[in-house]
N, C-alpha and C. Protein backbone atom coordinates (compact mmCIF):
# COMPACT_ATOMS: atom_id res chain seq x y z
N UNK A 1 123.72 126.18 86.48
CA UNK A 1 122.40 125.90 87.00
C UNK A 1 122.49 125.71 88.51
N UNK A 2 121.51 125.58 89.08
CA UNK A 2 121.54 125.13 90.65
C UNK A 2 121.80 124.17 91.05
N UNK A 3 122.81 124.30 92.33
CA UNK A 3 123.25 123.25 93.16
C UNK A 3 122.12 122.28 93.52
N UNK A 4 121.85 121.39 93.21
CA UNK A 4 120.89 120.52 93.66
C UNK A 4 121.24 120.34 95.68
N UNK A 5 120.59 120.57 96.27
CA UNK A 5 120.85 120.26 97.45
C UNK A 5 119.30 119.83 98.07
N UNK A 6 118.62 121.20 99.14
CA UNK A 6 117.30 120.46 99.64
C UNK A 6 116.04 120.96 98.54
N UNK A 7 116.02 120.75 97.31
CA UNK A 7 115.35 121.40 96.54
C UNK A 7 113.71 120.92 96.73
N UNK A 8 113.32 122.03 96.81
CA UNK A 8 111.55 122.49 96.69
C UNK A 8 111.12 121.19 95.43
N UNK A 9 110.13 120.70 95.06
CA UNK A 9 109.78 120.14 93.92
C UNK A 9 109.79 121.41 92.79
N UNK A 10 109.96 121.60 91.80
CA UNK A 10 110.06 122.68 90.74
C UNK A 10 108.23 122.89 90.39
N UNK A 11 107.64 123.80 90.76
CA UNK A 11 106.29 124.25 90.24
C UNK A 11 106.25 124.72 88.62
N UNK A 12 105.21 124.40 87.91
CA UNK A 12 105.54 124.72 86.23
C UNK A 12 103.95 125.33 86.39
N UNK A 13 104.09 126.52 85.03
CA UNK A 13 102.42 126.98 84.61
C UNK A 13 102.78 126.93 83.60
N UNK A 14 101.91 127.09 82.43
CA UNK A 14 101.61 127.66 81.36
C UNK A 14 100.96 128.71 81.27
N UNK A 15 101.67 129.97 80.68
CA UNK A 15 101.71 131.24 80.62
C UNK A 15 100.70 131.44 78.98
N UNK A 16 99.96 132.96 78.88
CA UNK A 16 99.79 133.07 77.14
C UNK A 16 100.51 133.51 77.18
N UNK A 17 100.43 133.62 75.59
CA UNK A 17 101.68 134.58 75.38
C UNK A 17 101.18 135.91 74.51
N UNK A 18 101.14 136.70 75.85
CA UNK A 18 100.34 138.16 75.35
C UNK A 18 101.34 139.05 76.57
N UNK A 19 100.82 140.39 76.28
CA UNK A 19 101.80 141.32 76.95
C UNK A 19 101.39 141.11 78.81
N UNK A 20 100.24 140.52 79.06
CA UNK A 20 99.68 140.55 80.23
C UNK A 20 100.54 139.37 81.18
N UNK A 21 101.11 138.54 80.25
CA UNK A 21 101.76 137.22 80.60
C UNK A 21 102.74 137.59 81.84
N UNK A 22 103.24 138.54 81.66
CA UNK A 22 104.24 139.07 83.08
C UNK A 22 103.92 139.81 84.15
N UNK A 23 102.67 139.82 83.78
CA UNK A 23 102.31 140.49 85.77
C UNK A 23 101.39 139.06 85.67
N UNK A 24 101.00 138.12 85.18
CA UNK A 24 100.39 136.84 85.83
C UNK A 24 102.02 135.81 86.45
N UNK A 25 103.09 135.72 85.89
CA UNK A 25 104.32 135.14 86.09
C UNK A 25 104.32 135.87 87.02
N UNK A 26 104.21 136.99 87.72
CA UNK A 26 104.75 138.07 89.03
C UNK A 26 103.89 137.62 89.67
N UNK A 27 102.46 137.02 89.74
CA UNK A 27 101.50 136.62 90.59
C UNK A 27 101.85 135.46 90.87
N UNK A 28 102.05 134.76 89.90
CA UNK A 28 102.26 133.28 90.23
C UNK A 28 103.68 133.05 91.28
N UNK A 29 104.88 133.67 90.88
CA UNK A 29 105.85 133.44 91.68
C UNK A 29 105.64 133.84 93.15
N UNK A 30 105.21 135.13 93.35
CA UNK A 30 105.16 136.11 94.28
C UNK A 30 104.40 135.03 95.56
N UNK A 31 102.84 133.92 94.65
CA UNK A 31 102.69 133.42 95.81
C UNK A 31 103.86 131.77 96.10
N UNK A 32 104.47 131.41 95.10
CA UNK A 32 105.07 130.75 95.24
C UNK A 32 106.49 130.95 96.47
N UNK A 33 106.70 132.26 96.32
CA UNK A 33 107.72 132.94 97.16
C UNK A 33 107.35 132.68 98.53
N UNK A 34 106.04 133.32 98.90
CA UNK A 34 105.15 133.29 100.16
C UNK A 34 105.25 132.04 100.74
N UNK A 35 105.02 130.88 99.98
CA UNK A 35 105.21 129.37 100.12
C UNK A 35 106.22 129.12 100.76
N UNK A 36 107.50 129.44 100.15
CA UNK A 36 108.67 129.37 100.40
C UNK A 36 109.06 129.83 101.56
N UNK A 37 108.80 131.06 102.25
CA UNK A 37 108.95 132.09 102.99
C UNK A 37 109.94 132.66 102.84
N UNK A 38 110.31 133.00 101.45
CA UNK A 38 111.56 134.26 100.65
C UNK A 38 111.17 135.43 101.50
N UNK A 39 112.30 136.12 101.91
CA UNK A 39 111.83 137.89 102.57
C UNK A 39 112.03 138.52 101.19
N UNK A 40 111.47 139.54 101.76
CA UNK A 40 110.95 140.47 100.47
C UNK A 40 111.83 140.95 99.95
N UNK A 41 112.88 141.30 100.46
CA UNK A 41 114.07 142.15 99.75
C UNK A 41 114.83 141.24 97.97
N UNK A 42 114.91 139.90 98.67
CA UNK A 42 115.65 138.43 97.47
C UNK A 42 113.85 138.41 97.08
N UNK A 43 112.74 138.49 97.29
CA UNK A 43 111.36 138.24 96.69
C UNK A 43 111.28 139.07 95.77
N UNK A 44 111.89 140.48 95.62
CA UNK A 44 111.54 141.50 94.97
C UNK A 44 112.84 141.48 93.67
N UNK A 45 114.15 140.58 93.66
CA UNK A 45 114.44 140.32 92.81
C UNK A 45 114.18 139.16 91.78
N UNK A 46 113.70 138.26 92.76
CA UNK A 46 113.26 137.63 91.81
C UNK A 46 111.96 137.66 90.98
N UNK A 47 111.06 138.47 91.61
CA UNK A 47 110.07 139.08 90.79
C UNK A 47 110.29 139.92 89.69
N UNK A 48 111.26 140.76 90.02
CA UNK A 48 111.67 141.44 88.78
C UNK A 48 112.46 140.31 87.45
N UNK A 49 113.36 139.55 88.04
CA UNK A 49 113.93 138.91 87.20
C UNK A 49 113.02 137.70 86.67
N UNK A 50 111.53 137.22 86.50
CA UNK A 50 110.60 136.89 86.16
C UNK A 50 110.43 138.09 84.99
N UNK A 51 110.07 138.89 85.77
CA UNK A 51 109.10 139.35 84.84
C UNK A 51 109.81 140.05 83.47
N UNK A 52 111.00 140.56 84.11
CA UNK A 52 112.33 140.32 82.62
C UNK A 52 112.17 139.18 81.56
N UNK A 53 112.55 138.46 82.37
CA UNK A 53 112.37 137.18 81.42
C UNK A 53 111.21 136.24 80.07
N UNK A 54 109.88 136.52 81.33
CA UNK A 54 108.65 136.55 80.56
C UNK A 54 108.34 137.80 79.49
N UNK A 55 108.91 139.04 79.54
CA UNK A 55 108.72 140.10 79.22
C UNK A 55 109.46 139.93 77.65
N UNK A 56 110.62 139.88 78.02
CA UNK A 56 111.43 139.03 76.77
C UNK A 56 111.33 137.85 75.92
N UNK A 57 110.43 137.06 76.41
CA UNK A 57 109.76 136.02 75.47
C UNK A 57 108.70 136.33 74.40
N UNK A 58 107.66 137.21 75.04
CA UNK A 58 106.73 137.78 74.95
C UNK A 58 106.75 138.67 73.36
N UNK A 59 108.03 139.52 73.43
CA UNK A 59 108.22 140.08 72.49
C UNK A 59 109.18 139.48 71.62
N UNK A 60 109.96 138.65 71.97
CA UNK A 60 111.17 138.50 70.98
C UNK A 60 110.72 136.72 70.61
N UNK A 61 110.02 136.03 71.02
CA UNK A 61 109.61 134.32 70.74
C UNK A 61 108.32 134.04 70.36
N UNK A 62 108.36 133.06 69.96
CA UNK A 62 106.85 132.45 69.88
C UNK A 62 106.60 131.51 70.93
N UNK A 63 104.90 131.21 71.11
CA UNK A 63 104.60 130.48 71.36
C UNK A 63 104.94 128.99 71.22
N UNK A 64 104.63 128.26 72.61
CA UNK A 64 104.14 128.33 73.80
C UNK A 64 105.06 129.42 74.95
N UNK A 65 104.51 129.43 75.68
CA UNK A 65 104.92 130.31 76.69
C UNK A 65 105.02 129.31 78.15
N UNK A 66 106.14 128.72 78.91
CA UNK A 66 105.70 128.33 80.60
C UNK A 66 106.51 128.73 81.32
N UNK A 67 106.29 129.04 82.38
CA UNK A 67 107.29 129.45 83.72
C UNK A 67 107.42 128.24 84.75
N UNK A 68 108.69 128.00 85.39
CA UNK A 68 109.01 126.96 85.61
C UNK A 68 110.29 127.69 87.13
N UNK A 69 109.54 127.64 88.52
CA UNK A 69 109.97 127.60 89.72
C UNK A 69 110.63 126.73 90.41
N UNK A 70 111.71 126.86 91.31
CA UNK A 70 111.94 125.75 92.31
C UNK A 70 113.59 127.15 92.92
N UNK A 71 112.97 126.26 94.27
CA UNK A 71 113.60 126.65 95.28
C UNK A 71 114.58 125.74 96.42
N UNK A 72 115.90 126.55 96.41
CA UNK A 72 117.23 125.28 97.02
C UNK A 72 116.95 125.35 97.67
N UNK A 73 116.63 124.83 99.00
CA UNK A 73 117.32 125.15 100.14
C UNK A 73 118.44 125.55 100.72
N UNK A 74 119.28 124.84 100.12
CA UNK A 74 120.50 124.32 100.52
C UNK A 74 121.71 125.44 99.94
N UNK A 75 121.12 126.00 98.70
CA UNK A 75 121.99 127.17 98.35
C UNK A 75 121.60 128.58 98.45
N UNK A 76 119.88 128.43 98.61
CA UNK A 76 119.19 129.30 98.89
C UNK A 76 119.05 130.45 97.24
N UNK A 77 119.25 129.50 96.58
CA UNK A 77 118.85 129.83 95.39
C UNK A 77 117.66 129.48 94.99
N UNK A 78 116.52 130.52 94.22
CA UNK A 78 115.37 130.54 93.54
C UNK A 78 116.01 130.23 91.58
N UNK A 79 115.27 129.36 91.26
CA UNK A 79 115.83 129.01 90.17
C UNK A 79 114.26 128.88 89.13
N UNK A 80 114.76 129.59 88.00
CA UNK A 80 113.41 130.65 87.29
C UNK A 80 113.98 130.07 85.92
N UNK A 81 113.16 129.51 85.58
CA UNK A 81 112.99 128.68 83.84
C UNK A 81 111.73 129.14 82.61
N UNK A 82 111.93 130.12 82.17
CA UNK A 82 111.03 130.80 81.20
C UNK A 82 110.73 129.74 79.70
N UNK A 83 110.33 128.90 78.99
CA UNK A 83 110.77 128.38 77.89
C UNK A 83 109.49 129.52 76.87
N UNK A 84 110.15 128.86 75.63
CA UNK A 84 109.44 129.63 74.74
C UNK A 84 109.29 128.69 73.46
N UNK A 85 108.57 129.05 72.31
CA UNK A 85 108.95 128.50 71.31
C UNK A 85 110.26 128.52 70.38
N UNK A 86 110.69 129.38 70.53
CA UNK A 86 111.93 129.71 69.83
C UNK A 86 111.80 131.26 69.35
N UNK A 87 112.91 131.20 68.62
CA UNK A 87 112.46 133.06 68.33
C UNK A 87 111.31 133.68 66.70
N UNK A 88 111.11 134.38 67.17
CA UNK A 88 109.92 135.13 66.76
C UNK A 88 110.26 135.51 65.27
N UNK A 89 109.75 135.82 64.15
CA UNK A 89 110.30 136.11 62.93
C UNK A 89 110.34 137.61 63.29
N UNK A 90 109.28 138.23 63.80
CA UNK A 90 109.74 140.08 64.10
C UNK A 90 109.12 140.05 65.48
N UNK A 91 109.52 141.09 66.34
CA UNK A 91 109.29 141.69 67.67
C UNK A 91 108.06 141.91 67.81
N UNK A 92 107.63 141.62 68.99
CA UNK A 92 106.31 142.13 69.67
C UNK A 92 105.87 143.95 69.35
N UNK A 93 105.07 143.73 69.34
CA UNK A 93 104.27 145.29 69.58
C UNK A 93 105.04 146.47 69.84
N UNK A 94 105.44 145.88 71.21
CA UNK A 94 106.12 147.11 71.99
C UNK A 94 107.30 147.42 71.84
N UNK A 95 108.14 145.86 71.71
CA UNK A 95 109.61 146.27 71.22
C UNK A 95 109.48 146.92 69.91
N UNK A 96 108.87 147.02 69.01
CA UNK A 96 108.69 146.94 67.29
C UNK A 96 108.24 148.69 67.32
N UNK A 97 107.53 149.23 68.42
CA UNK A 97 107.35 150.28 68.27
C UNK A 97 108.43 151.58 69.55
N UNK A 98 109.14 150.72 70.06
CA UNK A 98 110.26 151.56 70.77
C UNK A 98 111.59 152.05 69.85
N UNK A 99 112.06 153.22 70.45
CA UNK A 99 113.49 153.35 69.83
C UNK A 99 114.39 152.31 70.55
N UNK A 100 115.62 152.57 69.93
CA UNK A 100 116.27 151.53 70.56
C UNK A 100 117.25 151.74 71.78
N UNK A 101 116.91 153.12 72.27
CA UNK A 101 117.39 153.43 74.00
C UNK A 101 116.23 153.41 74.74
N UNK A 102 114.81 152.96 74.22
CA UNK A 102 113.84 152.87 75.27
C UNK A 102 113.98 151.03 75.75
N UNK A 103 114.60 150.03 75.30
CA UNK A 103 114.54 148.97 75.51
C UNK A 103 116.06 148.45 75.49
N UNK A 104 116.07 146.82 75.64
CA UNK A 104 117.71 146.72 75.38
C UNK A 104 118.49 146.24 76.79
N UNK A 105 117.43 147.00 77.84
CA UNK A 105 118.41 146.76 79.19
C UNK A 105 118.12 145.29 79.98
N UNK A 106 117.70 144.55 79.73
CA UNK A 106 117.03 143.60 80.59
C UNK A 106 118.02 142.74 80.86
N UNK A 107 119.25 142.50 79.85
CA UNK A 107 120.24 141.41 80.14
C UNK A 107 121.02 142.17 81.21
N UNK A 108 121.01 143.18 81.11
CA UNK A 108 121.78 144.04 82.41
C UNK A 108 121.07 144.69 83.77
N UNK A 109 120.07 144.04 83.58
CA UNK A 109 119.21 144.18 85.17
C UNK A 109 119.17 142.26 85.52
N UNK A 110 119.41 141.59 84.30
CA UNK A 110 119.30 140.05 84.64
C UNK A 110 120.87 139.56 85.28
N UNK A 111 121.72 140.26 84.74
CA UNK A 111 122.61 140.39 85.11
C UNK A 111 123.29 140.78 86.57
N UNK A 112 122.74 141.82 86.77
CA UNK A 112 122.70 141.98 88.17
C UNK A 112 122.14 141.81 89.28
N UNK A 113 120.80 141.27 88.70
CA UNK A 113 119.81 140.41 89.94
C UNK A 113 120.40 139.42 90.24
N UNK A 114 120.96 138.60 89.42
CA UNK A 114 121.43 136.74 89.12
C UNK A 114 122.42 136.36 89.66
N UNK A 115 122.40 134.99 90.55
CA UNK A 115 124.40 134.44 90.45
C UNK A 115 124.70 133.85 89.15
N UNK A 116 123.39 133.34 88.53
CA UNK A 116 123.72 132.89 86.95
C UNK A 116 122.21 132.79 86.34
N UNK A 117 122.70 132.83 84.96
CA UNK A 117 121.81 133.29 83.73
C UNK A 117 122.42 132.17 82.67
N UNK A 118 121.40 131.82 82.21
CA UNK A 118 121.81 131.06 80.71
C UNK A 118 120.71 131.20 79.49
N UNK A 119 120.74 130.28 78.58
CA UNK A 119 120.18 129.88 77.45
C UNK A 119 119.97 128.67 77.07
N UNK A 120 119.19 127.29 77.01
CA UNK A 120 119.63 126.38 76.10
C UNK A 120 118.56 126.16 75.28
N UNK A 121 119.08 125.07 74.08
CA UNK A 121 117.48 124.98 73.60
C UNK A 121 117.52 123.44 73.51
N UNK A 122 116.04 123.00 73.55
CA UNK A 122 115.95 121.59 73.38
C UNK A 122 114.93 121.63 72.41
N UNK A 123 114.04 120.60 71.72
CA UNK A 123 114.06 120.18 70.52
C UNK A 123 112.56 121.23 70.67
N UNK A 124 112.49 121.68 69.67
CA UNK A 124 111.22 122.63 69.76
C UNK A 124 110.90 124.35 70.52
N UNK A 125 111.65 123.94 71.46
CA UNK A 125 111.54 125.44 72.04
C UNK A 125 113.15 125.90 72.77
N UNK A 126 113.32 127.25 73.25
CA UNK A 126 114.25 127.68 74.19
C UNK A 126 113.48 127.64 75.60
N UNK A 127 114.83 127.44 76.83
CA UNK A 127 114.68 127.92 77.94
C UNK A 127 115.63 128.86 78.20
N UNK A 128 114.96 129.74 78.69
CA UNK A 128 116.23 131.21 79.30
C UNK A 128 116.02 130.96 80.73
N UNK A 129 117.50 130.61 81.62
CA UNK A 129 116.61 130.58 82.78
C UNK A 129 117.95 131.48 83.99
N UNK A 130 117.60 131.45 84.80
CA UNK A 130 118.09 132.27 85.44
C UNK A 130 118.49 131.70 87.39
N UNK A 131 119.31 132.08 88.41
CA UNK A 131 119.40 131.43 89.96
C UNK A 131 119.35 132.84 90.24
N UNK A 132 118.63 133.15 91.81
CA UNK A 132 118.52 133.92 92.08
C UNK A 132 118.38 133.80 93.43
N UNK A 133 119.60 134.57 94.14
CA UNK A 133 120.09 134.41 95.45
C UNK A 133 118.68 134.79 96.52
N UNK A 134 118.08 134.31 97.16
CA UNK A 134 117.61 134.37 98.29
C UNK A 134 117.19 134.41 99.47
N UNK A 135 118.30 134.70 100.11
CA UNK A 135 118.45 133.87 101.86
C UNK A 135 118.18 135.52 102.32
N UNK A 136 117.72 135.53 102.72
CA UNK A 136 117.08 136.47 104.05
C UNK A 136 118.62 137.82 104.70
């Protein structure tokens, strides 16, 4: 997880949980970024690695849905907390109607956006959350 150093207060929403949920998480961060004054190049990964994340809840968890921001200073890490209800008895829509080389890649674009990625769960739901390098 992130170095605690000059950390931002952590911003939280509550997301639905419908397919639309990840371009509102891309709105919400994007102005949170602006806040911050992230340059666009580390803004544009962590937008993507949002919307991975929410994207993957969406189809593979249940409800509730929240996104959960904060920004180091100090390590210059963006640190991105998706929770969910836990997992889903079958796949969303879209995963449920893809083959299985149209989907699949997201841990390997999370992967390479990220200095780190995890999982935990606490009593009721998962968080998938993710650090994401940002210094200019």
């Amino acid at each position: 997880m992130t170095v605690t150093g000059a950390c931002t207060p952590a911003l939280a929403w509550p997301l639905t949980h419908r397919p639309e949920a990840a371009g509102e998480a891309r709105q919400i961060t994007k102005d949170a970024l602006a806040r911050w004054r992230v340059a666009d190049d580390p803004a544009d990964s962590v937008l993507l690695a949002v919307s991975e994340l929410v994207t993957n809840a969406v189809e593979h968890a249940q409800p509730p849905l929240n996104l959960r921001l904060s920004h180091d200073l100090y390590t210059h890490q963006v640190h991105i907390e998706v929770s969910d209800g836990g997992p889903a008895a079958t796949d969303g829509d879209w995963a449920a109607s893809c083959t299985p080389d149209e989907h699949g890649r997201g841990l390997e674009i999370i992967d390479f956006l990220t200095t780190a990625h995890g999982d935990r769960l606490e009593r009721g739901h998962a968080i998938h959350w993710a650090d994401v390098y940002a210094a200019a």
